[in-house]
N, C-alpha and C. Protein backbone atom coordinates (compact mmCIF):
# COMPACT_ATOMS: atom_id res chain seq x y z
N UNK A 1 15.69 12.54 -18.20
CA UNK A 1 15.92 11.60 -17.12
C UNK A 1 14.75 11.67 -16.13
N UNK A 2 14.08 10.54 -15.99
CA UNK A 2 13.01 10.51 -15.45
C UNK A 2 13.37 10.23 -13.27
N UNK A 3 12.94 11.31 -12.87
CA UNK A 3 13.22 11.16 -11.33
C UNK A 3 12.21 10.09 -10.32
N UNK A 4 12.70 9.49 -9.67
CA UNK A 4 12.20 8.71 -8.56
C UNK A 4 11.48 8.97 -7.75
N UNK A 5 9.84 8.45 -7.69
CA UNK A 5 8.99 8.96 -6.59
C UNK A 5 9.47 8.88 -5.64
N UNK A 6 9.18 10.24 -4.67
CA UNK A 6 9.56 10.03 -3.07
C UNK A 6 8.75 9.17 -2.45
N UNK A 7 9.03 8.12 -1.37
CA UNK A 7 8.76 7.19 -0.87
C UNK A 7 8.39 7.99 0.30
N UNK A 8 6.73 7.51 0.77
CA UNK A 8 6.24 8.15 2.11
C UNK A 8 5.88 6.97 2.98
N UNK A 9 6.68 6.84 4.12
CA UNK A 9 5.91 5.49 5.37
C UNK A 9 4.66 6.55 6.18
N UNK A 10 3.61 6.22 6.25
CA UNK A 10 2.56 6.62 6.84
C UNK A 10 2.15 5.71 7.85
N UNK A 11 2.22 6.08 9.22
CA UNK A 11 2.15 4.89 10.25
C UNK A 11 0.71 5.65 11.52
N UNK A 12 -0.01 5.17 11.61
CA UNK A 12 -1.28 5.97 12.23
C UNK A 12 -2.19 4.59 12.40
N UNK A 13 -2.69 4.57 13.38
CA UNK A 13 -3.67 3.15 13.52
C UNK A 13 -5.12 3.66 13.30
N UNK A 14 -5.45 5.12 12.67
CA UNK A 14 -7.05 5.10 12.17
C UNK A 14 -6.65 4.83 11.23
N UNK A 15 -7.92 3.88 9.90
CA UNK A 15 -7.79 3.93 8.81
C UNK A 15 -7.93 5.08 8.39
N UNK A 16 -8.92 5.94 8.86
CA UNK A 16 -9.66 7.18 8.42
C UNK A 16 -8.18 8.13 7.73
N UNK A 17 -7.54 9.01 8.94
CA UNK A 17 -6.71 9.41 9.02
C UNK A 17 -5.52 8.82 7.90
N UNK A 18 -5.45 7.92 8.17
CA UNK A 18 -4.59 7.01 7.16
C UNK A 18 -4.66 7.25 5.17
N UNK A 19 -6.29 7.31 5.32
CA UNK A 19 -6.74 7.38 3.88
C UNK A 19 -6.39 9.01 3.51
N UNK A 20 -7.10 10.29 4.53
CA UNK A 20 -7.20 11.18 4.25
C UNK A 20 -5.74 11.90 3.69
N UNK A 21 -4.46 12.03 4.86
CA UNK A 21 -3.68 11.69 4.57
C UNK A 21 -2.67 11.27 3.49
N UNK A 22 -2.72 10.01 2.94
CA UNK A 22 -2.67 9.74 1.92
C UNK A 22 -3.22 9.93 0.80
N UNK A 23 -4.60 10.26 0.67
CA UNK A 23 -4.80 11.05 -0.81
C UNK A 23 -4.32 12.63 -1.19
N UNK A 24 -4.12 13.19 0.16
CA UNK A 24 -3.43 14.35 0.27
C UNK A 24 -2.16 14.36 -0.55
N UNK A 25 -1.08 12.87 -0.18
CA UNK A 25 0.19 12.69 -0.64
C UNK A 25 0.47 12.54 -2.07
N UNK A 26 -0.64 11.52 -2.38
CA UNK A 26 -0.81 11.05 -3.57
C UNK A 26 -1.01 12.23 -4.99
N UNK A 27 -1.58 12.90 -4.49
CA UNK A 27 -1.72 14.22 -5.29
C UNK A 27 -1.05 14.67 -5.97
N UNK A 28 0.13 14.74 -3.86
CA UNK A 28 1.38 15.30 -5.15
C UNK A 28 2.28 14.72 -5.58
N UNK A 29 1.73 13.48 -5.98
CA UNK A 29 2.81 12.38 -6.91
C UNK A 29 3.62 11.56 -5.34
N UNK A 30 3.69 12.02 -4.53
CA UNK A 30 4.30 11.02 -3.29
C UNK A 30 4.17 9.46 -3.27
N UNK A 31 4.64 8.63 -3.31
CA UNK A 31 4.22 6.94 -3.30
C UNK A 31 3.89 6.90 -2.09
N UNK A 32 3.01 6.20 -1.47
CA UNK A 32 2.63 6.17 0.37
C UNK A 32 2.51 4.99 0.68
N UNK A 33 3.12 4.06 1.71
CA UNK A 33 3.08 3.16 1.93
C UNK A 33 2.37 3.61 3.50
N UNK A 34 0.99 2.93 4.08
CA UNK A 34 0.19 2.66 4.50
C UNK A 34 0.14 2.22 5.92
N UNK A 35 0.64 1.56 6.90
CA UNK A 35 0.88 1.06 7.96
C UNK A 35 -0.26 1.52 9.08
N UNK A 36 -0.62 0.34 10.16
CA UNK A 36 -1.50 0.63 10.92
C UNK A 36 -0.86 0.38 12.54
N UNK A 37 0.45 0.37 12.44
CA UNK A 37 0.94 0.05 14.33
C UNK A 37 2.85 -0.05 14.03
N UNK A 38 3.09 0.28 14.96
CA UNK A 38 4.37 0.16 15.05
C UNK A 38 5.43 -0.88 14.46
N UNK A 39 5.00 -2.39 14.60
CA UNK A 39 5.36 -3.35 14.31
C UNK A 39 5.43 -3.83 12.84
N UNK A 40 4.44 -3.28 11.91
CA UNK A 40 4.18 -3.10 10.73
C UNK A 40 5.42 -1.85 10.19
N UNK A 41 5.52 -1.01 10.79
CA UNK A 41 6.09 -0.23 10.75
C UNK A 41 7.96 -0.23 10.18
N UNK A 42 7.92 -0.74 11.35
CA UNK A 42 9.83 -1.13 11.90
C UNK A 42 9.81 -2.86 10.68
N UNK A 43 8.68 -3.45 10.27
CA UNK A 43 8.91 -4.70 9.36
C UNK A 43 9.01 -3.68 7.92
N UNK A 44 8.48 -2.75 7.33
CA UNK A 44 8.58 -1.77 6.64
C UNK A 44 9.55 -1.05 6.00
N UNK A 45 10.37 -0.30 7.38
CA UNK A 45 11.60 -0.03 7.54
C UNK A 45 12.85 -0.70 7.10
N UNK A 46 12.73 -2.33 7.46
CA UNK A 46 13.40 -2.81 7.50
C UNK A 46 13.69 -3.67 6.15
N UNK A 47 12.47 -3.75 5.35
CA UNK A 47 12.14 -4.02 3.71
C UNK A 47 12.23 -3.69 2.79
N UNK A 48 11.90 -2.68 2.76
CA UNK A 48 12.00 -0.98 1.83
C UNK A 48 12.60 0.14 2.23
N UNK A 49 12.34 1.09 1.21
CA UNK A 49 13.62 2.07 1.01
C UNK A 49 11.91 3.62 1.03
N UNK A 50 12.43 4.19 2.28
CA UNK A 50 11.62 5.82 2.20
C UNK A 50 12.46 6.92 2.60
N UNK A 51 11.89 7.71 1.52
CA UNK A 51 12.46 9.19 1.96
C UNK A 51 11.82 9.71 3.21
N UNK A 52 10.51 9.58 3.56
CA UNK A 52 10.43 9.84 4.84
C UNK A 52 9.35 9.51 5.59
N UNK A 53 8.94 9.57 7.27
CA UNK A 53 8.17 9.18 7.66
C UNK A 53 7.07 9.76 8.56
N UNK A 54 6.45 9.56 8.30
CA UNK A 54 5.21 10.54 9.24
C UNK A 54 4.18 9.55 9.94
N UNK A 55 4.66 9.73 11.26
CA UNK A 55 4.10 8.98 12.49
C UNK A 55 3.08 9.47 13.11
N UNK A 56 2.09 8.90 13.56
CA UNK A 56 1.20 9.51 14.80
C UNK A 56 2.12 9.11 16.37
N UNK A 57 1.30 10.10 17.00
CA UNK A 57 2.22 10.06 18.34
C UNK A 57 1.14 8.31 19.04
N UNK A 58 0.04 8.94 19.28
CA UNK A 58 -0.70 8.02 19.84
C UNK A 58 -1.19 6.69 19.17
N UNK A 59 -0.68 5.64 19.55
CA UNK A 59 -0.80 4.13 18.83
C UNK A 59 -0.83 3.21 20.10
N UNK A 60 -1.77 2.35 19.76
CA UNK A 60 -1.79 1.38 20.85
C UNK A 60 -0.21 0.56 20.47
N UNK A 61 -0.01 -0.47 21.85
CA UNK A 61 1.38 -0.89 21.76
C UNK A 61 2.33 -0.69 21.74
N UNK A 62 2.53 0.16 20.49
CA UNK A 62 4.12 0.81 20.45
C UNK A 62 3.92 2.23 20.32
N UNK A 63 3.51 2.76 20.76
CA UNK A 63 3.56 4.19 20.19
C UNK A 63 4.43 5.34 19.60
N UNK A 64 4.44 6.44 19.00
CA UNK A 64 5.24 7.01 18.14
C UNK A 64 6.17 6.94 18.29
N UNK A 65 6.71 7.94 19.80
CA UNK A 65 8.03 7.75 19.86
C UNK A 65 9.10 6.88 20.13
N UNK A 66 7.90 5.24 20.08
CA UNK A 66 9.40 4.11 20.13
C UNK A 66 9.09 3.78 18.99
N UNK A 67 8.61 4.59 17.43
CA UNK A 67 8.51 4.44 16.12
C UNK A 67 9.57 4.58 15.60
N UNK A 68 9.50 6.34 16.26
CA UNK A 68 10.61 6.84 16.18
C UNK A 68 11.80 6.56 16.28
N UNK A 69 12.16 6.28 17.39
CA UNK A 69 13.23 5.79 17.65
C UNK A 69 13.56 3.97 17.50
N UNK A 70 12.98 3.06 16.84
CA UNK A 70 13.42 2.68 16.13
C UNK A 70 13.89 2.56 14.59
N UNK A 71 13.19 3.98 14.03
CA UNK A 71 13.48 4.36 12.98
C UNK A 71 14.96 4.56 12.70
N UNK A 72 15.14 5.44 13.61
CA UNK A 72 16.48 6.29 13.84
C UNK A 72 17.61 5.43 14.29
N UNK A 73 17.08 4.10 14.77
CA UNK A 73 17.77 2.96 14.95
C UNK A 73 18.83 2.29 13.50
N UNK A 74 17.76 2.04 12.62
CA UNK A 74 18.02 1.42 11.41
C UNK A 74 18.18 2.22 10.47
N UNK A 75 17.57 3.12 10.36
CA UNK A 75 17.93 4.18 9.03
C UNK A 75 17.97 5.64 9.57
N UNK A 76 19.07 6.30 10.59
CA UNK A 76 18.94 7.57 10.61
C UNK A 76 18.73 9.16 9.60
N UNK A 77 18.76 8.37 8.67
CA UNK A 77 18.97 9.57 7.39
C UNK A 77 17.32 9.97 7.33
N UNK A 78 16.59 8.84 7.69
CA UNK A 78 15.31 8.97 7.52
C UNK A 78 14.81 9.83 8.11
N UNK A 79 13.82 11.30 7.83
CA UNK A 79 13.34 12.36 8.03
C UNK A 79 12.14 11.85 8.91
N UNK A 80 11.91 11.80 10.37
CA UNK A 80 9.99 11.59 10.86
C UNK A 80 9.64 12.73 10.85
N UNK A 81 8.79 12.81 11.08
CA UNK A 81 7.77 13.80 11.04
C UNK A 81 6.82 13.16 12.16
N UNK A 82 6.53 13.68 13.14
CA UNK A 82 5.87 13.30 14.57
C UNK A 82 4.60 13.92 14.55
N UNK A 83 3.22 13.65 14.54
CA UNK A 83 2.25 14.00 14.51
C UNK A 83 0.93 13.71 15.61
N UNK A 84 0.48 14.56 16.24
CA UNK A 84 -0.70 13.68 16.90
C UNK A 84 -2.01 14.99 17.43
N UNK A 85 -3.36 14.28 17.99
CA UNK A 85 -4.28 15.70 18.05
C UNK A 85 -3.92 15.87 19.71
N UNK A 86 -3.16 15.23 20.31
CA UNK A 86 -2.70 15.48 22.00
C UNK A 86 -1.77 15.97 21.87
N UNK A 87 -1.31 17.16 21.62
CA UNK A 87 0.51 17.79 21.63
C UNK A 87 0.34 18.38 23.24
N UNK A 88 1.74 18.08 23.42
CA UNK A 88 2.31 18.84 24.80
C UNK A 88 3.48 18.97 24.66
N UNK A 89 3.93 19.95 25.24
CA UNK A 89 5.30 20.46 24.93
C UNK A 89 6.18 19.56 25.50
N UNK A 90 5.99 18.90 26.25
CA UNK A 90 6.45 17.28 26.81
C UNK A 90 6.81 16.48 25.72
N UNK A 91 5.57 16.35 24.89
CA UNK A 91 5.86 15.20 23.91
C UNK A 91 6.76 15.50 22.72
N UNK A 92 6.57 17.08 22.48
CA UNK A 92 7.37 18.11 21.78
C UNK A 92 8.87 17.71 22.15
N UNK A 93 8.83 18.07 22.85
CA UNK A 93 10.28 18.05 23.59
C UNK A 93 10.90 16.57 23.27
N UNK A 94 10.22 15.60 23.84
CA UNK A 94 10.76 14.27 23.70
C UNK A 94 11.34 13.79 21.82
N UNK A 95 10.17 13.91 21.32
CA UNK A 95 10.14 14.00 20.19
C UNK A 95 11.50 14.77 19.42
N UNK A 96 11.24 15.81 19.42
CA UNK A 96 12.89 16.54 18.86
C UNK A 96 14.20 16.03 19.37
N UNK A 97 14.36 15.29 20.63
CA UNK A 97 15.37 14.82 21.04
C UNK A 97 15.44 13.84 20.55
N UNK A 98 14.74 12.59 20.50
CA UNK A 98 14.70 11.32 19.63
C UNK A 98 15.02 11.50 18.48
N UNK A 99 14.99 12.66 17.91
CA UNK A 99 15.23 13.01 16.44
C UNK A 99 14.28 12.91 15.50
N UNK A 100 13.10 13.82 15.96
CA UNK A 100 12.00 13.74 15.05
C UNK A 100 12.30 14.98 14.10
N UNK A 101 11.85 14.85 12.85
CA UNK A 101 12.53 16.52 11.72
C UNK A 101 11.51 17.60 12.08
N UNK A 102 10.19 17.07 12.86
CA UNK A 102 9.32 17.88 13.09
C UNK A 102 8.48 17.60 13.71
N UNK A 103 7.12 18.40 14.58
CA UNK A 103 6.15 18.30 15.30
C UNK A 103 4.98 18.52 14.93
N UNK A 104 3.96 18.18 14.72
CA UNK A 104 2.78 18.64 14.23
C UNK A 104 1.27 18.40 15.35
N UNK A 105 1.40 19.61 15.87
CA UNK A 105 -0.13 19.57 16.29
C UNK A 105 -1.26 19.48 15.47
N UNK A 106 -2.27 18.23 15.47
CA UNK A 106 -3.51 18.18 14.71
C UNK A 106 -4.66 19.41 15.49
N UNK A 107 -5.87 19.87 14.86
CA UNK A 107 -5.52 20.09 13.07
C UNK A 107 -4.06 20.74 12.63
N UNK A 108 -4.53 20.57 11.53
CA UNK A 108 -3.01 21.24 10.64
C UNK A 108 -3.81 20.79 9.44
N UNK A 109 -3.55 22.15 8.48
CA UNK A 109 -4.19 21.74 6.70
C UNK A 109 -3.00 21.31 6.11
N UNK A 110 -3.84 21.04 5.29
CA UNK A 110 -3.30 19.72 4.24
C UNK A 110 -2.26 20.93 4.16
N UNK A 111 -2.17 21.93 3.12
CA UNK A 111 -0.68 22.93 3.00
C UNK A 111 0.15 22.90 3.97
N UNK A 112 0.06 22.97 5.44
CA UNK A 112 0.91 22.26 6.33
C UNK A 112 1.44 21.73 6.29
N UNK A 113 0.92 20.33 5.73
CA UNK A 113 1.68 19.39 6.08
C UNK A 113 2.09 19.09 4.85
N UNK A 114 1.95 19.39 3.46
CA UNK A 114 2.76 19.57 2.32
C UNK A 114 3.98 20.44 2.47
N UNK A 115 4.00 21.28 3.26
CA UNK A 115 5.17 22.34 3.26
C UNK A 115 6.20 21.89 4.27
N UNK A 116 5.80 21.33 5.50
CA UNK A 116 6.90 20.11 6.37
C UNK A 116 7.55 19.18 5.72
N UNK A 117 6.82 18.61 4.97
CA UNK A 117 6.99 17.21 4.11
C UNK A 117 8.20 18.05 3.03
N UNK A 118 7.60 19.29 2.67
CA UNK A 118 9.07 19.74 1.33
C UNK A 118 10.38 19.93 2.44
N UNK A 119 9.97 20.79 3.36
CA UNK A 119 11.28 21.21 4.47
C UNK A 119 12.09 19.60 4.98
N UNK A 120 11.06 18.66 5.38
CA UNK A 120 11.89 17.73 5.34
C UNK A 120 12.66 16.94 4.62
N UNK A 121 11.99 17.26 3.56
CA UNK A 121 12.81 15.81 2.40
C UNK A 121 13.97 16.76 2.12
N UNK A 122 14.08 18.59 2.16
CA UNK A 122 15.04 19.07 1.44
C UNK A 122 16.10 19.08 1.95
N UNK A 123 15.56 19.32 3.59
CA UNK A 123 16.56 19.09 4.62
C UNK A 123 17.07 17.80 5.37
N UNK A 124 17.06 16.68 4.93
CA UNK A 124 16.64 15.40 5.22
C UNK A 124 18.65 15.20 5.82
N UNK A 125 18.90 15.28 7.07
CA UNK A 125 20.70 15.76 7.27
C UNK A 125 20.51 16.53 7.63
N UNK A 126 20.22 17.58 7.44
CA UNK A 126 20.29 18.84 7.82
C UNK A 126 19.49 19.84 9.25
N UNK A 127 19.20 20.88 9.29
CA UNK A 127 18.90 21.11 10.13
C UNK A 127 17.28 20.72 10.88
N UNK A 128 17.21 20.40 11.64
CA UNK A 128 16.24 20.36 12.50
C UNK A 128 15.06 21.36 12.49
N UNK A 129 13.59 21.43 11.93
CA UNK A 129 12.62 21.88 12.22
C UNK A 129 12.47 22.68 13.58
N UNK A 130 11.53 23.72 13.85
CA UNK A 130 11.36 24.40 15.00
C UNK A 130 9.81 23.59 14.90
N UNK A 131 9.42 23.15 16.16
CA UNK A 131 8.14 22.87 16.48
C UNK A 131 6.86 23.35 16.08
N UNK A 132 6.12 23.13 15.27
CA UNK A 132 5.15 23.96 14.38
C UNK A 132 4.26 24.44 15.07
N UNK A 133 3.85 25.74 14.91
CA UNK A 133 2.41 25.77 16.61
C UNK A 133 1.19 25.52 15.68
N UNK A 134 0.32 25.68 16.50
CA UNK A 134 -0.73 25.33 16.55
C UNK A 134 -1.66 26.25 15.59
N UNK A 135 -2.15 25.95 13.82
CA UNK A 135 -2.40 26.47 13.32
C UNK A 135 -3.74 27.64 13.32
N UNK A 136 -3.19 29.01 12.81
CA UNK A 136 -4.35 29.71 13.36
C UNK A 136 -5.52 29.72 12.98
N UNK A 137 -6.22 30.85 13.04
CA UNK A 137 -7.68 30.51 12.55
C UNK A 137 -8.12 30.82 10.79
N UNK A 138 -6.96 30.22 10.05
CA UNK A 138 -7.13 30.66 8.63
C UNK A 138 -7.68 29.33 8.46
């Protein structure tokens, strides 16, 4: 019985980031659907079917956390994953309350963010992520 690629929404307004990212996903067999702004985003959401989503915080217009939380609007089952290179424990904070599955201060290696991405999809319902710090000097 052949299993169903996990479906990844990738929402970030660099392409750069966007590409890197995504070939990261692709690797490991992840399907990635692509998005460059919020609005693209929530039309996305609202079209298709993802296991989960990984947002940048900082986006012109709409930014993450009203990504977020229109995510959580329409499909709460859906796992975010909140990402950006400006973390503050502010945005931390906001973020986990909106119901993000996790926090990610940039940098963060690619294994990072492969190992969030497993914690979330496994826990996707379940419990809530602790805020990831700020990766050390490995």
């Amino acid at each position: 019985m052949e299993k169903r690629q996990t479906r990844i929404l990738l929402v970030d307004d660099e392409a750069n980031v966007r590409t890197v990212f995504s070939d990261i996903l692709k690797k490991e067999s992840y399907l990635v659907k692509e998005v460059k702004n919020g609005p693209e985003a929530i039309k996305a959401i609202d079209e298709e079917t993802f296991d989960l989503a990984l947002v940048d915080l900082r986006m012109p217009n709409m930014d993450g956390i009203e990504v977020l939380e229109n995510i959580k609007k329409r499909k709460p089952e859906i796992p975010v994953i909140v990402y950006t290179g400006y973390g503050s424990i502010t945005s931390a904070v906001e973020a986990m309350r909106k119901g993000a599955f996790d926090y990610l201060n940039k940098p963060f290696s690619p294994q990072q963010l492969k190992s969030n991405i497993k914690k979330a999809l496994e826990g996707a319902g379940g419990e809530k992520s602790a805020v990831s710090p700020l990766p050390s000097g490995s």
